[in-house]
Protein backbone atom coordinates (compact mmCIF):
# COMPACT_ATOMS: atom_id res chain seq x y z
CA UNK A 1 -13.92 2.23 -28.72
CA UNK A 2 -10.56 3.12 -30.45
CA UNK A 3 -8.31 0.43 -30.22
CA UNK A 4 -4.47 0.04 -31.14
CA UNK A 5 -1.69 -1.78 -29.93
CA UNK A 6 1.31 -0.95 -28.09
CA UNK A 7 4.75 -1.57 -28.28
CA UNK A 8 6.78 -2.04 -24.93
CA UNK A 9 9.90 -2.78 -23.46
CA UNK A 10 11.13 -3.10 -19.87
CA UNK A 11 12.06 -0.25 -18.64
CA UNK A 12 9.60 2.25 -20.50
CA UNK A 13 7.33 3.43 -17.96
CA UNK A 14 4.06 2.97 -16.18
CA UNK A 15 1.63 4.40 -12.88
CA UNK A 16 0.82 4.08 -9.50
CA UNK A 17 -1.28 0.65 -8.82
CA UNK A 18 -4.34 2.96 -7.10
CA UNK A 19 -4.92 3.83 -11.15
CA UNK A 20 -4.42 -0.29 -12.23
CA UNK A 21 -6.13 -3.19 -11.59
CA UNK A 22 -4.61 -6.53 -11.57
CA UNK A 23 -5.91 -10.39 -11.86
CA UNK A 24 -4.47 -12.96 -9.11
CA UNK A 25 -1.61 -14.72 -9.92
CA UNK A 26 -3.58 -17.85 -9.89
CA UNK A 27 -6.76 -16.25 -12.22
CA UNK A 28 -3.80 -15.36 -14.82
CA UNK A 29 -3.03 -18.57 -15.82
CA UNK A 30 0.54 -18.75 -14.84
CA UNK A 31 0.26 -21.74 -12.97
CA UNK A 32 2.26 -21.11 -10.33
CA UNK A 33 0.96 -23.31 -7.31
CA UNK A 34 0.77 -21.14 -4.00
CA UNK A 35 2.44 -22.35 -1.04
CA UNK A 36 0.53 -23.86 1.68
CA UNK A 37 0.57 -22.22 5.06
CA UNK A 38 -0.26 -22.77 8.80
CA UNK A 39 -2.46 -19.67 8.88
CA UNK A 40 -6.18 -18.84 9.08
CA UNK A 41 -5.85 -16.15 6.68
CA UNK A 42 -2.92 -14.82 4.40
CA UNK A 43 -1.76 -12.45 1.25
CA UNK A 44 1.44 -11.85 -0.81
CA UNK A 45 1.11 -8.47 -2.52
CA UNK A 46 3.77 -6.49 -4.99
CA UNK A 47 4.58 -3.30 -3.03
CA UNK A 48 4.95 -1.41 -6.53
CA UNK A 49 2.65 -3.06 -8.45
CA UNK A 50 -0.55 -4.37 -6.07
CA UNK A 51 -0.54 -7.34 -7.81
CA UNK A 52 -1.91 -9.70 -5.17
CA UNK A 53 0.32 -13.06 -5.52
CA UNK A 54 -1.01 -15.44 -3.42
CA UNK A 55 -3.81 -15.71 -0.49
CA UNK A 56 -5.88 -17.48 1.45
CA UNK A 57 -9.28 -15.76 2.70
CA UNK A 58 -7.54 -12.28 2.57
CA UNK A 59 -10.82 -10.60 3.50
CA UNK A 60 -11.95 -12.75 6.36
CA UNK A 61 -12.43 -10.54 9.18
CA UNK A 62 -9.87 -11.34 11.89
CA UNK A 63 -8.90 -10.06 15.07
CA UNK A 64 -5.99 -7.57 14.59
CA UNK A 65 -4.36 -7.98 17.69
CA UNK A 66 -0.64 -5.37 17.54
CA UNK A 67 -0.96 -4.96 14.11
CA UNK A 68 -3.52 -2.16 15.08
CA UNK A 69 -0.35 -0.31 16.48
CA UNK A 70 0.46 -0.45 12.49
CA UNK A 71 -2.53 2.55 11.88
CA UNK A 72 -1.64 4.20 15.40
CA UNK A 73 2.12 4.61 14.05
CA UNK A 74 0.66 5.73 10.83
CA UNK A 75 -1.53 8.87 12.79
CA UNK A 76 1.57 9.80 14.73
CA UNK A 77 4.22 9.66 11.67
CA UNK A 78 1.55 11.60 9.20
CA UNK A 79 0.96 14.64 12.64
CA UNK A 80 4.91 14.62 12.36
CA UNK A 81 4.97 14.93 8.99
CA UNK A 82 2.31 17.46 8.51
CA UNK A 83 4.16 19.83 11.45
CA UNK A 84 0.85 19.08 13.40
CA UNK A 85 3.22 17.46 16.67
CA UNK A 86 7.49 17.33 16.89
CA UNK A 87 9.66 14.24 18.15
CA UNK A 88 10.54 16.61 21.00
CA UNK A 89 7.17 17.29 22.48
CA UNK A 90 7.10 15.87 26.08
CA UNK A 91 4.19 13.71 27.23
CA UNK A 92 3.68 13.56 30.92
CA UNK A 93 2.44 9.79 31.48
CA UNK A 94 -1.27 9.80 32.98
CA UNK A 95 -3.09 6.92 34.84
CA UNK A 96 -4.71 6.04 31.69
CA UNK A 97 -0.80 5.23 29.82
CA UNK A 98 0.74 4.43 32.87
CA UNK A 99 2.25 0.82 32.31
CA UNK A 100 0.66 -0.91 35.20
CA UNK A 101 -2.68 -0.21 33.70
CA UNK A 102 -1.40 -3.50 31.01
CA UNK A 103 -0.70 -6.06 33.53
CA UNK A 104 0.56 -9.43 30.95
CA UNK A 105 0.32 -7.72 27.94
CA UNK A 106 3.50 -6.27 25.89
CA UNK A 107 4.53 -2.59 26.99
CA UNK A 108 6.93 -0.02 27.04
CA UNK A 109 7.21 0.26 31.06
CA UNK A 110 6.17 3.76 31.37
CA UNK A 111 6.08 5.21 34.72
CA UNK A 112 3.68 7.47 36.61
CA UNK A 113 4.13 10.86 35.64
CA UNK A 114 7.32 10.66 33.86
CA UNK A 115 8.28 13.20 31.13
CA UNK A 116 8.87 10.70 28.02
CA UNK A 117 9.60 12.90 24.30
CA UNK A 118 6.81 11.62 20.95
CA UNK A 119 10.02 10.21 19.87
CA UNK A 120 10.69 7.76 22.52
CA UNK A 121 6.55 7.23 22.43
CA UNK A 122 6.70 6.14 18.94
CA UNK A 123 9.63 3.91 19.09
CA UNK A 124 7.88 1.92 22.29
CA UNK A 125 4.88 1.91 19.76
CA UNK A 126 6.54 0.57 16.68
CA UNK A 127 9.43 -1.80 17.82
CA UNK A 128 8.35 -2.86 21.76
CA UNK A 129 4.52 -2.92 20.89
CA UNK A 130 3.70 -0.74 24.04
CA UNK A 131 0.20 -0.58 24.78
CA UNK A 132 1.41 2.12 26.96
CA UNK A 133 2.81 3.95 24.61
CA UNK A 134 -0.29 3.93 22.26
CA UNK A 135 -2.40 5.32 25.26
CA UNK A 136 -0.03 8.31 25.96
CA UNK A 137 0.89 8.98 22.01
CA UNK A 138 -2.52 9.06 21.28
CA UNK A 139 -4.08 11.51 23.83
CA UNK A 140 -1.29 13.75 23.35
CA UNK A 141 -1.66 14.25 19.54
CA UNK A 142 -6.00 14.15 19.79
CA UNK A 143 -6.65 14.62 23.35
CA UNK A 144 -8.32 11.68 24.13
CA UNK A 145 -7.97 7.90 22.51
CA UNK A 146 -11.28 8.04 21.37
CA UNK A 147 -10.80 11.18 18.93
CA UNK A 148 -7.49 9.24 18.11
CA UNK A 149 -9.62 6.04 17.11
CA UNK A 150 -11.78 8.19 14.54
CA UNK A 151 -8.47 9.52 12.82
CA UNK A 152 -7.64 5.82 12.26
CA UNK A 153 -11.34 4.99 11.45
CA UNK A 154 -10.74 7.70 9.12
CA UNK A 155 -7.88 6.39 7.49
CA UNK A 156 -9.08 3.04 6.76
CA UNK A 157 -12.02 4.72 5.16
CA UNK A 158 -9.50 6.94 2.95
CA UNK A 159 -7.15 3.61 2.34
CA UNK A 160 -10.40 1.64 0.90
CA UNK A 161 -9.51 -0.86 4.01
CA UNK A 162 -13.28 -2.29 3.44
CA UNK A 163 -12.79 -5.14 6.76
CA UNK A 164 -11.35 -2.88 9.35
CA UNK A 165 -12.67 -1.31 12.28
CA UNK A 166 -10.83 0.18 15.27
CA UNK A 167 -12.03 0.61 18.40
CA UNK A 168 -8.67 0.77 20.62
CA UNK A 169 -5.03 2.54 19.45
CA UNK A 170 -3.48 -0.76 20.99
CA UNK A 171 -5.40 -3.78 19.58
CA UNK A 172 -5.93 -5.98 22.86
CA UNK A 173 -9.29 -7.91 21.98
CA UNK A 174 -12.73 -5.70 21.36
CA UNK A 175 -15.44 -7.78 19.71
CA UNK A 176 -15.81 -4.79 17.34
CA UNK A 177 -12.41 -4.24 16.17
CA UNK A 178 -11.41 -6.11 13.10
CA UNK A 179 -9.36 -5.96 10.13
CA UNK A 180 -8.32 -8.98 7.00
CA UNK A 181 -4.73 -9.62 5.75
CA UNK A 182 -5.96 -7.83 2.63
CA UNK A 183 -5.80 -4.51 4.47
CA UNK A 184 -3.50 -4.75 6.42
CA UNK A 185 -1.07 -5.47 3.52
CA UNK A 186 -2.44 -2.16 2.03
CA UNK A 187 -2.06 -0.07 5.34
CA UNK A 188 1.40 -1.67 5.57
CA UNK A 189 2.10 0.00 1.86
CA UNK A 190 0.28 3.13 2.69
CA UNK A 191 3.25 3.23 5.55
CA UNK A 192 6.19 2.78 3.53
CA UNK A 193 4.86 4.59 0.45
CA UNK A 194 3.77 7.61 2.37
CA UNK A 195 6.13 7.83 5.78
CA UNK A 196 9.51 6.56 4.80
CA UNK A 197 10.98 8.06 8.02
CA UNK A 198 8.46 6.33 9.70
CA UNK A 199 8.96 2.91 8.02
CA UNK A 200 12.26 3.31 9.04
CA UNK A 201 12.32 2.41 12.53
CA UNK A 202 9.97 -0.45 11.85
CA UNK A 203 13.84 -2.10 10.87
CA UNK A 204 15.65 -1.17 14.40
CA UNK A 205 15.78 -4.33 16.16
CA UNK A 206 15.89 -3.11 19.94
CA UNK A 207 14.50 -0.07 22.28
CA UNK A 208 15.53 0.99 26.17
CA UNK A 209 13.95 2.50 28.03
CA UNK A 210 13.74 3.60 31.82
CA UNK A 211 16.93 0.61 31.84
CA UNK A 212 15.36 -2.26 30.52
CA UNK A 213 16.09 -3.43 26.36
CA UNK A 214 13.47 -5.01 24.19
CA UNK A 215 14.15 -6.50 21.20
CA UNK A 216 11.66 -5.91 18.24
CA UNK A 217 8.96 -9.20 18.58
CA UNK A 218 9.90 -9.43 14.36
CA UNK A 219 12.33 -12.00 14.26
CA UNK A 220 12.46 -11.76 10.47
CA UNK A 221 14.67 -8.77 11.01
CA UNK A 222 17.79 -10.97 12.32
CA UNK A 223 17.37 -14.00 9.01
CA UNK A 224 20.36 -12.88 7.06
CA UNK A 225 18.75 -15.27 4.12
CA UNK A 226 16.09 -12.65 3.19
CA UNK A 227 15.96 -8.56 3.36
CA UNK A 228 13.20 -7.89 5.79
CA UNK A 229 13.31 -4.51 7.30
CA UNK A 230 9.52 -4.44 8.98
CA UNK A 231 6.98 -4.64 9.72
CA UNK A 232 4.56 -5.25 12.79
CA UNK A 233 3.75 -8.71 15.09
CA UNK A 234 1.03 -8.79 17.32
CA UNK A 235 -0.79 -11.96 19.07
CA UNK A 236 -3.88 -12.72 21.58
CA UNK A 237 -5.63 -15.63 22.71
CA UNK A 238 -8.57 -14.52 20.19
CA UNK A 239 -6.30 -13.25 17.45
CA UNK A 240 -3.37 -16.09 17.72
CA UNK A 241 -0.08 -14.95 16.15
CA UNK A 242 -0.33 -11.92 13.09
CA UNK A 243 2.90 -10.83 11.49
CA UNK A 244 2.83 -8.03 8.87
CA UNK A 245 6.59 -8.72 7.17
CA UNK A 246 8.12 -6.73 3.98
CA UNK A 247 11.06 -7.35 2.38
CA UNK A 248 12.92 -6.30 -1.25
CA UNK A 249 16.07 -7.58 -3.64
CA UNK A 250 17.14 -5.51 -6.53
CA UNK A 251 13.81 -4.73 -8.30
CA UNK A 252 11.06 -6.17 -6.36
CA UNK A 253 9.39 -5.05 -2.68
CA UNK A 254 6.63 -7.60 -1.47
CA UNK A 255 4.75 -7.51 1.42
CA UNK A 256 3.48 -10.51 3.26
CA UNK A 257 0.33 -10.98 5.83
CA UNK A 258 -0.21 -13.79 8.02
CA UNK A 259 -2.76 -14.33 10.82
CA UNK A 260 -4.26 -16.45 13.11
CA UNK A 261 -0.86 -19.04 12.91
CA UNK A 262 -0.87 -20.99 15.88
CA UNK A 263 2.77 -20.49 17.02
CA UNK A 264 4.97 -17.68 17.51
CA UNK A 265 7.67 -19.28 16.17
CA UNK A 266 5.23 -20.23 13.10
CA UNK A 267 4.22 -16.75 12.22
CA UNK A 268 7.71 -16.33 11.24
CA UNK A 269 8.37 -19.63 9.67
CA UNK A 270 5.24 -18.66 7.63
CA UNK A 271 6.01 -15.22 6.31
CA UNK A 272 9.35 -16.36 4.96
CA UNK A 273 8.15 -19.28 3.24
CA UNK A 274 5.45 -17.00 1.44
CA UNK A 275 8.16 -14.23 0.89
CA UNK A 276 10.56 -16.95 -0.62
CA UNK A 277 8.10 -18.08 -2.78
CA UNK A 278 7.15 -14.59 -4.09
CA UNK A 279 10.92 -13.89 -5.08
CA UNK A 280 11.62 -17.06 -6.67
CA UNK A 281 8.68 -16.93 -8.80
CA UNK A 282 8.04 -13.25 -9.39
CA UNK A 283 9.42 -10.09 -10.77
CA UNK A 284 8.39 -6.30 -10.65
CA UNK A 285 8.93 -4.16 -13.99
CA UNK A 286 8.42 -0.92 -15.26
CA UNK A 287 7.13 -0.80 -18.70
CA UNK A 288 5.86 2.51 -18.76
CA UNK A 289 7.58 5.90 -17.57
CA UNK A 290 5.96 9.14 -16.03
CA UNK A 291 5.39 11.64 -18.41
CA UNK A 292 6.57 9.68 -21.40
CA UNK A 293 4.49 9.66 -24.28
CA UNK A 294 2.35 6.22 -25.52
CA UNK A 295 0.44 8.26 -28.36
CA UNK A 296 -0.30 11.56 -30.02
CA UNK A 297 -3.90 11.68 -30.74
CA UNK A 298 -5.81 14.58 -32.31
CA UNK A 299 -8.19 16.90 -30.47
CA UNK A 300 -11.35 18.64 -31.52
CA UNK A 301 -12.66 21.62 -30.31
CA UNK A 302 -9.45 23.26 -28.86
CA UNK A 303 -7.14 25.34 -28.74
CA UNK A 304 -4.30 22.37 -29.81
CA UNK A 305 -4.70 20.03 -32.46
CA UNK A 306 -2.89 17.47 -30.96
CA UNK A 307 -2.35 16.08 -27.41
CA UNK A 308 0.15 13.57 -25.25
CA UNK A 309 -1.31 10.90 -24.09
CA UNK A 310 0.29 8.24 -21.36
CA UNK A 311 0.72 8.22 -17.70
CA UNK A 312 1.42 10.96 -15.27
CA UNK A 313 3.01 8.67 -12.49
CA UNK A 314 5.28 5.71 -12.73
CA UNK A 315 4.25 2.22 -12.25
CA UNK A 316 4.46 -0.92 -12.34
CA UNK A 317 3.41 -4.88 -13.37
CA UNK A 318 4.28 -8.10 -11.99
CA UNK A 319 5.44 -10.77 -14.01
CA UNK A 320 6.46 -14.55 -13.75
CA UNK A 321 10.29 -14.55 -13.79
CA UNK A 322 11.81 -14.36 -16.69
CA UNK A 323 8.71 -13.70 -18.52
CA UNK A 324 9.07 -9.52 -19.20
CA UNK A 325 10.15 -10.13 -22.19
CA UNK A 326 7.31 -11.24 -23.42
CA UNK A 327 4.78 -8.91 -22.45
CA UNK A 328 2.31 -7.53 -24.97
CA UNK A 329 0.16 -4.21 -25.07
CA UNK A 330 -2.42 -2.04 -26.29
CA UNK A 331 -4.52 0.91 -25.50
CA UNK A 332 -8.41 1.58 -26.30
CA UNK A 333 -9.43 4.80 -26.41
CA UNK A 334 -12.98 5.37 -24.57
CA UNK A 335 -14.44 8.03 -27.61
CA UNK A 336 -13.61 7.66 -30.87
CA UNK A 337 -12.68 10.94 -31.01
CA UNK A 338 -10.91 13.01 -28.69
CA UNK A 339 -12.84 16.85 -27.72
CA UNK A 340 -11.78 19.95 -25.92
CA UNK A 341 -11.73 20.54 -23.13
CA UNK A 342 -9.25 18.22 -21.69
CA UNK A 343 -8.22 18.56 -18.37
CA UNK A 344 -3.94 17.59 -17.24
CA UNK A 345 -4.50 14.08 -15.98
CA UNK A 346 -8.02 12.82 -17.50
CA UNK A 347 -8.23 9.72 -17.75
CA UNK A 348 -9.23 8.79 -21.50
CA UNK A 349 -8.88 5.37 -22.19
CA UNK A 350 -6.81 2.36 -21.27
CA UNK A 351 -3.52 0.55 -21.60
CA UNK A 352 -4.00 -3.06 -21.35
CA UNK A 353 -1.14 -5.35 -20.78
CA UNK A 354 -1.10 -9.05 -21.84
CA UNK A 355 1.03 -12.44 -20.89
CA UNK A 356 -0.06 -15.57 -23.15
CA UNK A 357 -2.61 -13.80 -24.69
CA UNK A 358 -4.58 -13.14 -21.16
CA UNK A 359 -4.90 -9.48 -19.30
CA UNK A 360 -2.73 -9.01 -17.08
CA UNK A 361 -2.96 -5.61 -15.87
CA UNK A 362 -4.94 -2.14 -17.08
CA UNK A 363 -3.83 1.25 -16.80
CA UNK A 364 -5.03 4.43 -17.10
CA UNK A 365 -4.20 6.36 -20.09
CA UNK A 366 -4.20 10.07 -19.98
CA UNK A 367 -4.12 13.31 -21.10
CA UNK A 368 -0.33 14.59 -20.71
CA UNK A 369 -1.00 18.59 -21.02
CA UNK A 370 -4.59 20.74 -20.81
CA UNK A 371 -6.22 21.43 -24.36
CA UNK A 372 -8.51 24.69 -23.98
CA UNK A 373 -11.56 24.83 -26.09
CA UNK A 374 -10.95 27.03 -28.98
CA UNK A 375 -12.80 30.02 -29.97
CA UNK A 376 -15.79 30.04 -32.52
CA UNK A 377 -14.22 29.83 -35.64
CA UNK A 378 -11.99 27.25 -34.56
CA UNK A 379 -14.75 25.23 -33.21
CA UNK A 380 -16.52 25.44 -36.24
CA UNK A 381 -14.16 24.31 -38.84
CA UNK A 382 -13.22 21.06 -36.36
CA UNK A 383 -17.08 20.54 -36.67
CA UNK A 384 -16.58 20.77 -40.69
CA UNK A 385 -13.73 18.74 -40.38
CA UNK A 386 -15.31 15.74 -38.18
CA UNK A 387 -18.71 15.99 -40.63
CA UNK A 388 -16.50 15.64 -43.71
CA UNK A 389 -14.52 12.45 -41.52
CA UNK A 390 -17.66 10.60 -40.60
CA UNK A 391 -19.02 10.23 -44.60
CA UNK A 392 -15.54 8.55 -44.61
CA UNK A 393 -15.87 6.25 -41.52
């Protein structure tokens, strides 16, 4: 393997963190000490980056509780997205969404055979919690809950969510339904990353309905001392209090998970202290830039002698703070020699990216335009030329 180093800067470029893989901020060496929560199970993750901060059993499989309503809101905002329903399609409410059918349990107070728009649905979803809502949202866009369970089922499948299981659109107990802070902190990325006009009501902190004014159960949204503008809360006996929380400054997004805290005051007082933590130690940077080249390599074989290589889509690392500065790179090449044909986009080697001398992140390196093979005669004096290059290797 070919391998050469790398000069960076902050501010050069990068790619999107399904394409990089990061150590834990604890496995890096920067010796950071995590804070200690109240919670059975918690994670800190990068938005940009993936970098996972901090965490404590982020796969154990817990009970979800409302943060289910997280993957409901996702099926409804990507059907609105995709044309497939409108915010003005009216739902008649059936005996199976009406809200008496939730005695105790957090809803949207939907009556009887009311006319209620998808907009209205979605909002009692996302900021109320309504169980109700779920029930009604979901038959209307699949027809019946169940086929709207096997679109989410579907989803955590496509999101690589490897501890999650649905079995209801509203998350009230089911000794089969399960998911891990791990992904929901990925579904909870997938959301803001993929349906910003979704993610944006997860920030309105009230909904009225039929008279009566809920405020949204994420207290985190009122704390003028941090930015949080979502996400999801949710709480049963089984479950005890989850809160999904994201918040940003000027260059960094993270996105906290805590579950099983045994307060609901706590879930709160838990997220920001992990949140807080993540800003005052962390930083997001973007050393690499889409489409910007990292190195001109030769080609064999085609119809170009040379190619681009570097990274079709921004990204991004996470660093101590105060520590971009000092990053270090290099990229290895996977064949010694590069040979047409070469496909926009294929992956070809690696960039590798270092903090006192240990890996910190990998990215994929690759090709920046398509190389043809070239025709016979071509092909056979790049076979003359690589002979006479190997008695020289």
């Amino acid at each position: 393997m070919l391998k050469k180093k790398l000069r960076i800067s902050a501010g050069v470029c990068a790619l999107a963190f399904s394409s990089m893989q990061f150590a834990h901020a604890d496995e890096i060496g920067h010796g950071i000490p995590a804070p200690q929560l109240n919670a059975q199970t918690f994670i800190l993750m990068d938005y940009n980056s993936g970098a996972v901060l901090a965490a404590l059993n982020p796969d154990q499989r817990q009970y979800p509780a409302s943060l289910t309503k997280m993957m409901t809101s996702y099926v409804i905002g990507d059907a609105l997205k995709s044309g497939k329903v409108k915010n003005s399609d009216m739902i008649t409410v059936t005996e199976s969404s009406w809200g008496q059918k939730f005695p105790g349990s957090s809803k949207m107070f939907l009556n009887l055979n009311q006319q209620v728009s998808l907009e209205d649905l979605n909002k009692g979803i996302i900021i109320v919690s309504g169980n109700d809502a779920s029930v009604a949202a979901a038959e209307h866009i699949s027809g019946s809950q169940q086929a709207f369970i096997e679109t989410m089922n579907k989803y955590a499948h496509q999101f690589g969510l490897k501890n999650t299981h649905f079995t209801t659109v509203h998350g009230l107990d089911d000794a089969n339904q399960y998911s891990s802070a791990r992904d929901m902190a990925l579904l909870g990325i997938h959301i803001i990353r993929d349906l910003p006009d979704e993610y944006k009501i997860y920030a309105e902190k009230e909904f009225t309905f039929n008279k009566i004014k809920q405020p949204n159960r994420n207290g985190l949204l009122w704390d003028k001392t941090i930015n949080v503008d979502g996400m999801k809360t949710g709480h049963t006996d089984k479950a005890g209090y989850n809160l999904v929380a994201s918040a940003y400054n000027s260059n960094t997004r993270l996105v906290s998970v805590v579950m099983g805290v045994p307060t609901y005051k706590g879930r709160e007082v838990e997220s920001k202290k992990l949140l807080q933590w993540g800003f005052a130690n962390f930083e997001t940077v973007k050393p690499l830039i889409a489409g910007q080249s990292v190195s001109e390599q030769s080609v064999y074989y085609g119809d170009l002698n040379k190619v681009q290589l570097g990274v079709l889509q921004d990204s991004y690392i996470t660093v101590p703070k105060g520590k971009a500065g000092e990053l270090k790179a290099r990229f290895t090449l996977d064949k010694k020699n590069l040979e047409a044909p070469l496909a926009k986009g294929q992956v070809v080697g690696k960039i590798v990216y270092q903090l006192n001398g240990k890996d910190l992140a990998t990215i994929n390196l690759q090709v920046m335009q398509a190389v043809e093979e070239a025709g016979i005669f071509g092909k056979a004096w790049d076979w003359l030329a690589l002979t006479v290059k190997g008695l020289f290797d």
